[in-house]
PDB file of N, CA and C in Angstrom:
ATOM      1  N   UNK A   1      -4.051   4.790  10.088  1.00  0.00           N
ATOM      2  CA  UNK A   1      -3.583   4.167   8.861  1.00  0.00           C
ATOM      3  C   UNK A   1      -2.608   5.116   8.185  1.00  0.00           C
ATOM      4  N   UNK A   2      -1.857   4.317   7.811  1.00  0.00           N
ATOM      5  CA  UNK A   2      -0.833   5.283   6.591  1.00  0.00           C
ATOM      6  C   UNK A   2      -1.218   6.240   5.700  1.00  0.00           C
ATOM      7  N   UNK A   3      -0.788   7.465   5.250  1.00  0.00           N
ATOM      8  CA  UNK A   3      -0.829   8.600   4.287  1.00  0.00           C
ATOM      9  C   UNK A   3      -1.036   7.551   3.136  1.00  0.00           C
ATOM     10  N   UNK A   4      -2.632   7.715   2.218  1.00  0.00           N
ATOM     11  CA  UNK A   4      -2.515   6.617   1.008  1.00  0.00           C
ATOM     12  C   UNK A   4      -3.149   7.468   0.261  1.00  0.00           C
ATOM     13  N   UNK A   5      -2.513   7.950  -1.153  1.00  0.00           N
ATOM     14  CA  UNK A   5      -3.216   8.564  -2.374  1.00  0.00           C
ATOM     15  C   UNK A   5      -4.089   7.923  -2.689  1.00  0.00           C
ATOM     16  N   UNK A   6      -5.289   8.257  -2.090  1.00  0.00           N
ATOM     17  CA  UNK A   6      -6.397   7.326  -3.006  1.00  0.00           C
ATOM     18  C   UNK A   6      -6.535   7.634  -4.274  1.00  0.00           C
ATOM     19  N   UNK A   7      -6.111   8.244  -5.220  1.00  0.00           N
ATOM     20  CA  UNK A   7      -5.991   8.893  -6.377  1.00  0.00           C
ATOM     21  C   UNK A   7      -5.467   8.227  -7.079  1.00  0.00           C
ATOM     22  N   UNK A   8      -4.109   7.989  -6.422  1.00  0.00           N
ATOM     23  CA  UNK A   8      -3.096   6.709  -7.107  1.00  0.00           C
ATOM     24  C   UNK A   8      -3.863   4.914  -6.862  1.00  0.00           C
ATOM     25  N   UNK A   9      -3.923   5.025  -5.401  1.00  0.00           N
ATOM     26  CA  UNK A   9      -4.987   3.606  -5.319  1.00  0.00           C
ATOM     27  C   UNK A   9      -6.079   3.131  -6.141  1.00  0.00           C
ATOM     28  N   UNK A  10      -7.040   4.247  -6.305  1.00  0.00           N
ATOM     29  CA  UNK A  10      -8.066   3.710  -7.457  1.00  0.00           C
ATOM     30  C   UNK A  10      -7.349   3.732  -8.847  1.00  0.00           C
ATOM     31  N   UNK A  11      -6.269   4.187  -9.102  1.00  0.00           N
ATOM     32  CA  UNK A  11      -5.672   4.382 -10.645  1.00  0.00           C
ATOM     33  C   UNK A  11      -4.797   2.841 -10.612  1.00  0.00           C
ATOM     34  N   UNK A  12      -4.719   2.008  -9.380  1.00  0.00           N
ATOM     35  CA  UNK A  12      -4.044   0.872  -9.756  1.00  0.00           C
ATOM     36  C   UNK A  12      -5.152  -0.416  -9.753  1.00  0.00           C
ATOM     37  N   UNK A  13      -6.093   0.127  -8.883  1.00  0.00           N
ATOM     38  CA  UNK A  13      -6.855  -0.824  -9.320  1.00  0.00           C
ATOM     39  C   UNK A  13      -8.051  -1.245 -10.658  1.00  0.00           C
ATOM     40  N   UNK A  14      -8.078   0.437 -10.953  1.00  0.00           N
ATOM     41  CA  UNK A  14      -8.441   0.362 -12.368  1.00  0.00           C
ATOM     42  C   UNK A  14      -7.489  -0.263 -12.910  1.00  0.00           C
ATOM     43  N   UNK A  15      -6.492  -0.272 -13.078  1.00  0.00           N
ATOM     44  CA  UNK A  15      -5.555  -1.135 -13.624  1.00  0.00           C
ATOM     45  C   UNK A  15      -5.739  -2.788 -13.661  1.00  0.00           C
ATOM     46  N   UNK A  16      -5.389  -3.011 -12.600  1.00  0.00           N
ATOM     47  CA  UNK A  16      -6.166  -4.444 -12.380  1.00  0.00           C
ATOM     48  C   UNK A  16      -7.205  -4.850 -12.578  1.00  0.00           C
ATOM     49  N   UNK A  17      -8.319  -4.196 -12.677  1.00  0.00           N
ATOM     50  CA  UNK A  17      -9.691  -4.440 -13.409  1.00  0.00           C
ATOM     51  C   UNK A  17      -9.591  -4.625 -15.029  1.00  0.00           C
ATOM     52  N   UNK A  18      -8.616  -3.274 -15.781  1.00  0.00           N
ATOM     53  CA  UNK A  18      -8.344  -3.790 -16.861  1.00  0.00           C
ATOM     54  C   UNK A  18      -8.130  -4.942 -17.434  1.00  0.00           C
ATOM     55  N   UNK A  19      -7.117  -5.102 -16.720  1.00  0.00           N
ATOM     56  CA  UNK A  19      -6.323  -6.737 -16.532  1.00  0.00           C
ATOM     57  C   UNK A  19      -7.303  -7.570 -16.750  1.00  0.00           C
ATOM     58  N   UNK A  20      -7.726  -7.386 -15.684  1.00  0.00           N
ATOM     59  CA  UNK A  20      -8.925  -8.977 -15.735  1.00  0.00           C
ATOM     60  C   UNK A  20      -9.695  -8.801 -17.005  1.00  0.00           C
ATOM     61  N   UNK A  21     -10.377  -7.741 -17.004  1.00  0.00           N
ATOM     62  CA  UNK A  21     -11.011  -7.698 -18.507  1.00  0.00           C
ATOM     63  C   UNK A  21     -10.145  -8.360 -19.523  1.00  0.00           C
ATOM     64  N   UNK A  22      -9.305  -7.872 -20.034  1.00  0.00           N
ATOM     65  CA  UNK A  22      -8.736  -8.046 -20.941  1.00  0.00           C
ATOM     66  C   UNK A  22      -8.677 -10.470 -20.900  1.00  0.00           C
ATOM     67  N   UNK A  23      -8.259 -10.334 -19.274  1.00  0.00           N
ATOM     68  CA  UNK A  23      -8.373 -11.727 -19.360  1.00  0.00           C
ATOM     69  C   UNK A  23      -7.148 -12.076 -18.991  1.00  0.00           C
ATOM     70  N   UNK A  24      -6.084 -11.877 -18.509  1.00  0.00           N
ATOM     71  CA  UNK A  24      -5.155 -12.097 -18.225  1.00  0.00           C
ATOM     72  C   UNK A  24      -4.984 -12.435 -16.522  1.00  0.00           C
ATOM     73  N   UNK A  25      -6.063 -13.055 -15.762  1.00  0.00           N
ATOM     74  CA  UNK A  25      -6.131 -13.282 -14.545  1.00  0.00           C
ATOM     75  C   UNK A  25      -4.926 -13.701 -13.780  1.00  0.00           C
ATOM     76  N   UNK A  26      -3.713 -14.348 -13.901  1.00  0.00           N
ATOM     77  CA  UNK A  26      -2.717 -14.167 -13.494  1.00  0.00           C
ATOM     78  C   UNK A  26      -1.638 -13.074 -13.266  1.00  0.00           C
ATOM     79  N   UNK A  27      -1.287 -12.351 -14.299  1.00  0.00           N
ATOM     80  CA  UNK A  27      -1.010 -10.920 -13.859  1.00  0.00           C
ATOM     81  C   UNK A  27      -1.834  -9.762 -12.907  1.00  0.00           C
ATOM     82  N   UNK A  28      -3.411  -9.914 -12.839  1.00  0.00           N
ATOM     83  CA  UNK A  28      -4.017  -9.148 -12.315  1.00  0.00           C
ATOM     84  C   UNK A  28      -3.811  -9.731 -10.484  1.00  0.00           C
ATOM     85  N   UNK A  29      -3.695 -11.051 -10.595  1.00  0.00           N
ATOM     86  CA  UNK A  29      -3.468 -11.607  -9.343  1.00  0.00           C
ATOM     87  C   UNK A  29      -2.510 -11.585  -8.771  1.00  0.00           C
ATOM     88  N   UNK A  30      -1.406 -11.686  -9.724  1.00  0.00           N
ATOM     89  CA  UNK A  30       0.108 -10.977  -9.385  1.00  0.00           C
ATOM     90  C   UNK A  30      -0.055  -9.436  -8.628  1.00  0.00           C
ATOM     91  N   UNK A  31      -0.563  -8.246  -9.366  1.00  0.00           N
ATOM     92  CA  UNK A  31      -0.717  -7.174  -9.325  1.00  0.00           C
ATOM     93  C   UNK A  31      -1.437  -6.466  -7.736  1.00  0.00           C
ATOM     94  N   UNK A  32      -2.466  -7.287  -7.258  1.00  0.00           N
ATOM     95  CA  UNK A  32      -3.123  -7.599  -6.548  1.00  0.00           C
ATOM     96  C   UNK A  32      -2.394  -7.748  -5.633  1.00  0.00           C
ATOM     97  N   UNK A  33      -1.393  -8.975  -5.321  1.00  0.00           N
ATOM     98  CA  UNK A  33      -0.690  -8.928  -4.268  1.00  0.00           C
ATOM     99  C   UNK A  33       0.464  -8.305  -4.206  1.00  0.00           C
ATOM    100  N   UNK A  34       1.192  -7.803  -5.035  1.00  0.00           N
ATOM    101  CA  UNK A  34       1.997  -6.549  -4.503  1.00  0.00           C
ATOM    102  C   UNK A  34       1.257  -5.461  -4.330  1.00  0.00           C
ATOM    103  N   UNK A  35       0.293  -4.559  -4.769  1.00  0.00           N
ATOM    104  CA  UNK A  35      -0.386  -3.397  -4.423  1.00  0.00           C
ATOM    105  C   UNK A  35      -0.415  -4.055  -2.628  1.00  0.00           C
ATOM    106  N   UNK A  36      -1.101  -5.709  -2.345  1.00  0.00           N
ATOM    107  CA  UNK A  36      -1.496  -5.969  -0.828  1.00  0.00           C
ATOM    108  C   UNK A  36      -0.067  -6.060  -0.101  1.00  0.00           C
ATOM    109  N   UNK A  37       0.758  -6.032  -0.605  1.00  0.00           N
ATOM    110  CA  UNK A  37       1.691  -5.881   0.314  1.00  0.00           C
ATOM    111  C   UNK A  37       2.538  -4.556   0.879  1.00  0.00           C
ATOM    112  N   UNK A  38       2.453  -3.910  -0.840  1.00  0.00           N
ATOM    113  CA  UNK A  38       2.940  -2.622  -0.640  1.00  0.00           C
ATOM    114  C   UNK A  38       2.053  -1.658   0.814  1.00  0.00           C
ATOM    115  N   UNK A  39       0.363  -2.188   1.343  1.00  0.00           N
ATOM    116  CA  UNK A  39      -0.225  -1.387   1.890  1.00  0.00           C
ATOM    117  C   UNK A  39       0.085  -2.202   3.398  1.00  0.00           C
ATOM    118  N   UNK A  40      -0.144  -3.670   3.465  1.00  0.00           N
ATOM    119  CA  UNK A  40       0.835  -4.310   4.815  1.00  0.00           C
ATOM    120  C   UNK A  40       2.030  -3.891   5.291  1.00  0.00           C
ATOM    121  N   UNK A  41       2.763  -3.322   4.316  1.00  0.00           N
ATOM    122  CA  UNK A  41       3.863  -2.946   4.605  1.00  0.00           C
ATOM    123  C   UNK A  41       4.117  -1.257   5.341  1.00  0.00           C
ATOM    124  N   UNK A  42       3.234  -0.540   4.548  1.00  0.00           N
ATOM    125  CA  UNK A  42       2.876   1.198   4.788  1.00  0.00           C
ATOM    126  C   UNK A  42       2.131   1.213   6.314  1.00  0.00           C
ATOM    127  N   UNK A  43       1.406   0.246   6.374  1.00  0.00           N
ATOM    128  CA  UNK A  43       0.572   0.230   8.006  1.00  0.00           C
ATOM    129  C   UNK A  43       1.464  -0.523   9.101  1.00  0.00           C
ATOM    130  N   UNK A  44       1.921  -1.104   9.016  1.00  0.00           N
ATOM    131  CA  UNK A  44       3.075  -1.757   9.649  1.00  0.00           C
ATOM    132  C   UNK A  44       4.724  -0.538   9.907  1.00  0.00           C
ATOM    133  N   UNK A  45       4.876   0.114   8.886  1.00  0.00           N
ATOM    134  CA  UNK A  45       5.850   0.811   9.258  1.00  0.00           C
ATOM    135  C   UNK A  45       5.360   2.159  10.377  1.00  0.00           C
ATOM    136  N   UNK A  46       3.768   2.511   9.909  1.00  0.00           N
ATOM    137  CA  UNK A  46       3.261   3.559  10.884  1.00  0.00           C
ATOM    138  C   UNK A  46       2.988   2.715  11.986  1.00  0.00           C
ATOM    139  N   UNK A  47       3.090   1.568  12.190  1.00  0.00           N
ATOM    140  CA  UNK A  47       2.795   1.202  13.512  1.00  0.00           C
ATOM    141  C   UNK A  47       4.134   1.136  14.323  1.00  0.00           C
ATOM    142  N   UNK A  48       5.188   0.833  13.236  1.00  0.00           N
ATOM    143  CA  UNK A  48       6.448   0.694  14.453  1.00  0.00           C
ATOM    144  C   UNK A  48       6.981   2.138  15.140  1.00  0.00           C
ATOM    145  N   UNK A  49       6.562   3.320  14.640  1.00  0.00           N
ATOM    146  CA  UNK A  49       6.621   4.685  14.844  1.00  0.00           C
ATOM    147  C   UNK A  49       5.892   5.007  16.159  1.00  0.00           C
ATOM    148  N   UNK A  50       6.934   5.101  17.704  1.00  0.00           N
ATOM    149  CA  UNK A  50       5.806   5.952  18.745  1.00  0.00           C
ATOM    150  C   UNK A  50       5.162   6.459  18.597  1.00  0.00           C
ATOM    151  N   UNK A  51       3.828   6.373  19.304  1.00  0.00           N
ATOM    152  CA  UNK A  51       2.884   7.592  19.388  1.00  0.00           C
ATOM    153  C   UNK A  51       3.462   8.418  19.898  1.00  0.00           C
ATOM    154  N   UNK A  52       2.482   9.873  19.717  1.00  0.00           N
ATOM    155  CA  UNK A  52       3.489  11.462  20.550  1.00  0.00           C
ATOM    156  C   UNK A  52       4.421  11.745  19.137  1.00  0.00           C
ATOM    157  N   UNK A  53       4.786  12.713  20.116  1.00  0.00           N
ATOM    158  CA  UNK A  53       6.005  13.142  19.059  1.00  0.00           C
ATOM    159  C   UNK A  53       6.821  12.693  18.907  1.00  0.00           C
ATOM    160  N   UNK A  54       8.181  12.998  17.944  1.00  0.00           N
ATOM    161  CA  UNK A  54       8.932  12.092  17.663  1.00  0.00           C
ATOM    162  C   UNK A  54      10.308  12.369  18.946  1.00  0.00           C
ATOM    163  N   UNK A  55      11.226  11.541  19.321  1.00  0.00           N
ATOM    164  CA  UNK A  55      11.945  11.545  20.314  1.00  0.00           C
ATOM    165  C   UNK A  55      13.366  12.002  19.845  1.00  0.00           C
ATOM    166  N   UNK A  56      13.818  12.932  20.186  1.00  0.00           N
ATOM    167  CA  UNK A  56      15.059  13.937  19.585  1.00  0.00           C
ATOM    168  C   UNK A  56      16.369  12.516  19.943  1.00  0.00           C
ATOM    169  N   UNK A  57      16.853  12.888  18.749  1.00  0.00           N
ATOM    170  CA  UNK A  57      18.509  11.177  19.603  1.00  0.00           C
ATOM    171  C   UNK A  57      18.739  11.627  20.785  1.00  0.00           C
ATOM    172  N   UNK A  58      18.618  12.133  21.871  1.00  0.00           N
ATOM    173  CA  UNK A  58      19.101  11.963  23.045  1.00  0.00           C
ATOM    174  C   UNK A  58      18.356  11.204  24.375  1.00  0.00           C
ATOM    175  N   UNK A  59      17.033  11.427  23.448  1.00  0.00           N
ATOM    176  CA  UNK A  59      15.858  10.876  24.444  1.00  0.00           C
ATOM    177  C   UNK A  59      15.689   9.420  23.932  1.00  0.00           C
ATOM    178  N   UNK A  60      16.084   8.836  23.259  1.00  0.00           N
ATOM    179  CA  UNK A  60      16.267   7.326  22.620  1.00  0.00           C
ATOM    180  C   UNK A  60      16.888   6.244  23.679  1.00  0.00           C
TER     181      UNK A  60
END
C-alpha cells in the first residue's frame, strides 16, 4: 500500500465526524469521497510502478 500519514488520515476523519455531528451529512459525504478517492488513487499509482528497482531510461 501507499506511504499514508496516518496522522493526517485520522485528522481528516476527525474532521468528517465533526461534520456529521454538527449535522451537515452532505458535506461529510462529500468529504468522504474525495479523502476515498484521493487513497484509490495513491494505491493505484504504487501499483503502476515495477516491482524491483527502478529502471535507469536506457533499460525502458
Amino acid at each position: 500500500m501507499a506511504d499514508i500519514d496516518v496522522k493526517q488520515l485520522a485528522g481528516r476523519i476527525d474532521t468528517v465526524l465533526d461534520i456529521l455531528v454538527a449535522g451537515d451529512t452532505h458535506s461529510a459525504i462529500h468529504n468522504l469521497e474525495i479523502l476515498k478517492t484521493e487513497l484509490l488513487r495513491a494505491e493505484s499509482e504504487e501499483q503502476t510502478q515495477t516491482p524491483g528497482s527502478p529502471k535507469t531510461p536506457w533499460e525502458i
